[in-house]
Protein backbone atom coordinates (compact mmCIF):
# COMPACT_ATOMS: atom_id res chain seq x y z
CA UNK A 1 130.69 111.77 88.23
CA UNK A 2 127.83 114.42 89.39
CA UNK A 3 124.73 114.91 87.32
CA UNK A 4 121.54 116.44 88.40
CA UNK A 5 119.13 113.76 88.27
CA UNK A 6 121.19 110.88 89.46
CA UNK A 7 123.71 112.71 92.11
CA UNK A 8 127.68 111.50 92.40
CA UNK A 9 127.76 108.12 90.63
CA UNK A 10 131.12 106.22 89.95
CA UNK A 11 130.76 105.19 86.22
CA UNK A 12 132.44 102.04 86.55
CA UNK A 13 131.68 98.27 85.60
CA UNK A 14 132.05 97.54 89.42
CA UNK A 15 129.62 100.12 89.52
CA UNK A 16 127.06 98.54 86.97
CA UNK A 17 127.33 94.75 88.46
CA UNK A 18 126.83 96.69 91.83
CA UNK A 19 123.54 98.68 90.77
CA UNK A 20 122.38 95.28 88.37
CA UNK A 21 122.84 93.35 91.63
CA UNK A 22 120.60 95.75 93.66
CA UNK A 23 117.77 95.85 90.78
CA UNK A 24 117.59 91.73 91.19
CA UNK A 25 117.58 92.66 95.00
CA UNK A 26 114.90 95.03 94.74
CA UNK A 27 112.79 92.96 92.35
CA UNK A 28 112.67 90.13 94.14
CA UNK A 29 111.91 92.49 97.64
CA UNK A 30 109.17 93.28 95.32
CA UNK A 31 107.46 90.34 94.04
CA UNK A 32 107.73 88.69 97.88
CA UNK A 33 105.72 91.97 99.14
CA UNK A 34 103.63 92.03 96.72
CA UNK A 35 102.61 88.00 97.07
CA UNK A 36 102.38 88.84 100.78
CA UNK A 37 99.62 91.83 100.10
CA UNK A 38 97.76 89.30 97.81
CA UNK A 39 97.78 86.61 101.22
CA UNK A 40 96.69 89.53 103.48
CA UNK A 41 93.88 90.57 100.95
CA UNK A 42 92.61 87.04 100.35
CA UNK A 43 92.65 86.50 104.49
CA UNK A 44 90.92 90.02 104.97
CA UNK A 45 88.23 88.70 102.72
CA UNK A 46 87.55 85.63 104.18
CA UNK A 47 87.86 86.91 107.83
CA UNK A 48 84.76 89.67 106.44
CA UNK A 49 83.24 86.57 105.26
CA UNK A 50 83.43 84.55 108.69
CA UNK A 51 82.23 88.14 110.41
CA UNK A 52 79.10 88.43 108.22
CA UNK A 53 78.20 84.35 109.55
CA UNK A 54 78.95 85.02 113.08
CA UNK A 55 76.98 88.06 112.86
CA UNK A 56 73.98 85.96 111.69
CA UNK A 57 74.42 83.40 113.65
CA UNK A 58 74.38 85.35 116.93
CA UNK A 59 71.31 87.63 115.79
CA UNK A 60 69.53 84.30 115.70
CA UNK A 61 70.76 82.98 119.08
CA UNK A 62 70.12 86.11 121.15
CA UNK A 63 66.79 86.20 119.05
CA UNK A 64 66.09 82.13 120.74
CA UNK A 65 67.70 83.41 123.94
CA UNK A 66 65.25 86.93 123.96
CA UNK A 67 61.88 84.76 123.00
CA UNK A 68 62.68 82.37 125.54
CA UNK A 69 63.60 84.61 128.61
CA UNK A 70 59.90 86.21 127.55
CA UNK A 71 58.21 82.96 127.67
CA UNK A 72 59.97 82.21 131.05
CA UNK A 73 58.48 85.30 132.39
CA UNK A 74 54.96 84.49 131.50
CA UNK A 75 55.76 81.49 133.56
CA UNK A 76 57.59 82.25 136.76
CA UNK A 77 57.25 85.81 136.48
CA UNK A 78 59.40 88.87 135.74
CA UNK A 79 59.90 89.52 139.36
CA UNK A 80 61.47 86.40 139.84
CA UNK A 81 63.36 86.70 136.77
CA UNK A 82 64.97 90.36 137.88
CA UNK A 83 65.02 88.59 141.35
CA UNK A 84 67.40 85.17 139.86
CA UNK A 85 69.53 87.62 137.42
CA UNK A 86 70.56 90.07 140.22
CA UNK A 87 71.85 86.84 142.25
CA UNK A 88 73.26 85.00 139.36
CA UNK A 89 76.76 83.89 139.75
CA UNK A 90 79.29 84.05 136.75
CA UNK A 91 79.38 80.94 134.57
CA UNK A 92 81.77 82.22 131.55
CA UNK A 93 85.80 82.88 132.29
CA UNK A 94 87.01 84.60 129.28
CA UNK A 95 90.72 84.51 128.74
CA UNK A 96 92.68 86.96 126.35
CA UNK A 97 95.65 85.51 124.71
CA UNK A 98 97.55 86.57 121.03
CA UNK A 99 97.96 84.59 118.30
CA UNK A 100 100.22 85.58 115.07
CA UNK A 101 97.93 84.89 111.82
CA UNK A 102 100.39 85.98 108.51
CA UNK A 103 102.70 87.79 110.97
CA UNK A 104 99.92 89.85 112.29
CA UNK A 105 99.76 89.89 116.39
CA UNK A 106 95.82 90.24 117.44
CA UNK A 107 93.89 89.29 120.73
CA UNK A 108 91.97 85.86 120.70
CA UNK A 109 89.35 85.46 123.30
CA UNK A 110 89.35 82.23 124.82
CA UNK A 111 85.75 81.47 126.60
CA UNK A 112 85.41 78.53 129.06
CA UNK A 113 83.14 77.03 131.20
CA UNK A 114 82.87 77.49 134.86
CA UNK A 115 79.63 75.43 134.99
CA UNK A 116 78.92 72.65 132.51
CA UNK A 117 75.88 72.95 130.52
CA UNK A 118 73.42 70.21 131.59
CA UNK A 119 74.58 70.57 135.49
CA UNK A 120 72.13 72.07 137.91
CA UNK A 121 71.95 75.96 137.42
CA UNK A 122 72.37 78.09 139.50
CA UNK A 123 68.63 78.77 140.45
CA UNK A 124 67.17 75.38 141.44
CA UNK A 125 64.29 72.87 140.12
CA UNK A 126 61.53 74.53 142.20
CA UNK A 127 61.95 78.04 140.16
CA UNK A 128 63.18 76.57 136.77
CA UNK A 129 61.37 76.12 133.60
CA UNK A 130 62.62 74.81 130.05
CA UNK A 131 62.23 78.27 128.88
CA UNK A 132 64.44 79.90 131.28
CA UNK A 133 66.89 76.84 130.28
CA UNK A 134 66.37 77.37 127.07
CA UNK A 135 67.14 81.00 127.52
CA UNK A 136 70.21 80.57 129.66
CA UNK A 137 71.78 78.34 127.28
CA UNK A 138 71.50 80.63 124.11
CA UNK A 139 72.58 83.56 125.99
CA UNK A 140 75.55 81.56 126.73
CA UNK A 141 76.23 80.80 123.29
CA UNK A 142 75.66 84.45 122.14
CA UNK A 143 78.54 85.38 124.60
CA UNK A 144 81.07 83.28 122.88
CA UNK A 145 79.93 83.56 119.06
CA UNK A 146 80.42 87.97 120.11
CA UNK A 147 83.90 87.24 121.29
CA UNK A 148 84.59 86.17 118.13
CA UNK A 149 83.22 88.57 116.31
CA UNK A 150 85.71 91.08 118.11
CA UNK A 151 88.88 89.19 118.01
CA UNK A 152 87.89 88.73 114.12
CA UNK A 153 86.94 92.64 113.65
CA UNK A 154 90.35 93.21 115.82
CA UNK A 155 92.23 91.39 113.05
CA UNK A 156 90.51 93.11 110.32
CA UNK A 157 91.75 96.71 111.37
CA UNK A 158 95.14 95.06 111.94
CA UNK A 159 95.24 93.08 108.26
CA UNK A 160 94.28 96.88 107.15
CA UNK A 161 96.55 98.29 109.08
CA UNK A 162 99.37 96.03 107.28
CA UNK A 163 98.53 95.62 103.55
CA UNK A 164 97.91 99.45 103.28
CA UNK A 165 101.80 99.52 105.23
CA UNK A 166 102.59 96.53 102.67
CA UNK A 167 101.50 97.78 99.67
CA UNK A 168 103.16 101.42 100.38
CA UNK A 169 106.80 99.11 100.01
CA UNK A 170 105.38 97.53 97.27
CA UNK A 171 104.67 101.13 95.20
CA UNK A 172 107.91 102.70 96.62
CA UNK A 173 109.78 99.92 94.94
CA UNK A 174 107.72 99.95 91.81
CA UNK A 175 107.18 103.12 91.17
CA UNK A 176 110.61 105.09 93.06
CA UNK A 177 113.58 102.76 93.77
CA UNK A 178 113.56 100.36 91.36
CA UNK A 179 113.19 102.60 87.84
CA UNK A 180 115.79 104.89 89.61
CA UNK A 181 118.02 101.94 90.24
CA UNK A 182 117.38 100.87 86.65
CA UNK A 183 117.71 104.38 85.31
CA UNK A 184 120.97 104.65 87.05
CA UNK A 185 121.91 101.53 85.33
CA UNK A 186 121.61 103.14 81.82
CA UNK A 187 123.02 106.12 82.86
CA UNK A 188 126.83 104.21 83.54
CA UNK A 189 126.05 101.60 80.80
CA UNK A 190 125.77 104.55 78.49
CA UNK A 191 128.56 106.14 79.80
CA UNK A 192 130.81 103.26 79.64
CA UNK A 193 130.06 103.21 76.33
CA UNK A 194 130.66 106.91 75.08
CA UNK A 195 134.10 106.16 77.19
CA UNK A 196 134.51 103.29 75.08
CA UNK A 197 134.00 105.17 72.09
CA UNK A 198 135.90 107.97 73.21
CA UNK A 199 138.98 105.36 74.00
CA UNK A 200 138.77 104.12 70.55
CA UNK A 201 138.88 107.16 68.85
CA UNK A 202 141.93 108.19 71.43
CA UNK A 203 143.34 104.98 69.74
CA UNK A 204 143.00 105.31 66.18
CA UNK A 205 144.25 108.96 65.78
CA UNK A 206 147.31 107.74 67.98
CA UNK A 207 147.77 104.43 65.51
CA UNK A 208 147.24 107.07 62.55
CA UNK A 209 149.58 109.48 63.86
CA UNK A 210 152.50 106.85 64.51
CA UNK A 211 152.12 105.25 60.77
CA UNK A 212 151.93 108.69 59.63
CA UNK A 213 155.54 109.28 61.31
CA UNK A 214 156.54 106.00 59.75
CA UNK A 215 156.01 107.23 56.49
């Protein structure tokens, strides 16, 4: 059967338990997506939350790091600073790797060591001072807490990225598929029905008919 609205659709109870199946299909589709955009939201939030701490927390270590590289430079001098940065070997190996968090791929930066803290830096006794320590230490620190804050703003635009893709499913069932699935399933119910009716009628004018003859 053709209609306008609902296209060629076989009014038949095979039909119905077919299109009641698919409802309970898409319904459930529906309710996993939509718990899935409710994880993804309540992980986006706290990931904004971590952000905001590692933001503070490495405004206050390159603001140690800053005040102590100035002190050091009142001690050995800032020509000997410029002269001990220019020469200063690399003591931070960051590795990139990707982790899956909620089924979302993103980069994690793994920072390690290539000289201990506490071991002789890379400048020697005669030239050091606590300050510069100091200084070399925090700067170290600030390194790590900002590859954090990437990798977590990198899965922030990703955890976008996929509840706005998530909760496009979750509306197209809502508000397309499933009332045209359910609309389709009053359209054969009620047909089945007027065919019913229709049958019945058939019957009883064919039952009157033959007692009529009878008579």
């Amino acid at each position: 059967m053709a209609t306008p609205e609902f296209g060629t659709i076989s009014a038949t109870r095979m039909e119905l338990l077919n299109t009641r199946s698919r409802i309970k299909l898409a319904q459930k589709g529906h309710d996993l997506l939509k718990e899935k955009m409710d994880a993804l939201v309540i992980e986006l939030y706290a990931i904004k939350d971590e952000v905001r701490e590692a933001r503070k927390q490495v405004e206050e270590e390159l603001r140690i790091a800053y005040q102590s590289l100035a002190k050091a430079e009142m001690i050995v001098g800032p020509d000997k600073i410029r002269d001990l940065a220019q020469y200063a070997p690399a003591v931070l190996e960051i590795t990139p790797e990707t982790v899956s968090i909620m089924g979302v791929r993103s980069p994690r930066f793994i920072v390690n060591e290539i000289q201990k803290e506490g071991e002789d830096v890379f400048y020697g006794l005669t030239s050091s001072s606590a300050q510069l320590d100091r200084s070399i230490v925090y700067f170290r620190k600030s390194l790590k807490t900002l590859m954090v804050i990437a990798e977590k703003m990198t899965l922030l635009e990703k955890l976008a990225v996929e509840i706005n893709k998530t909760k496009r499913r979750v509306n197209a069932l809502n508000y397309i598929l499933i009332p045209k699935l359910l609309a389709t399933a009053k359209f054969i119910a009620s047909t089945l029905e007027e065919q019913e009716r229709e049958t019945f009628s058939r019957l009883k004018r064919v039952k009157a008919i033959l007692e009529a003859k009878k008579q």
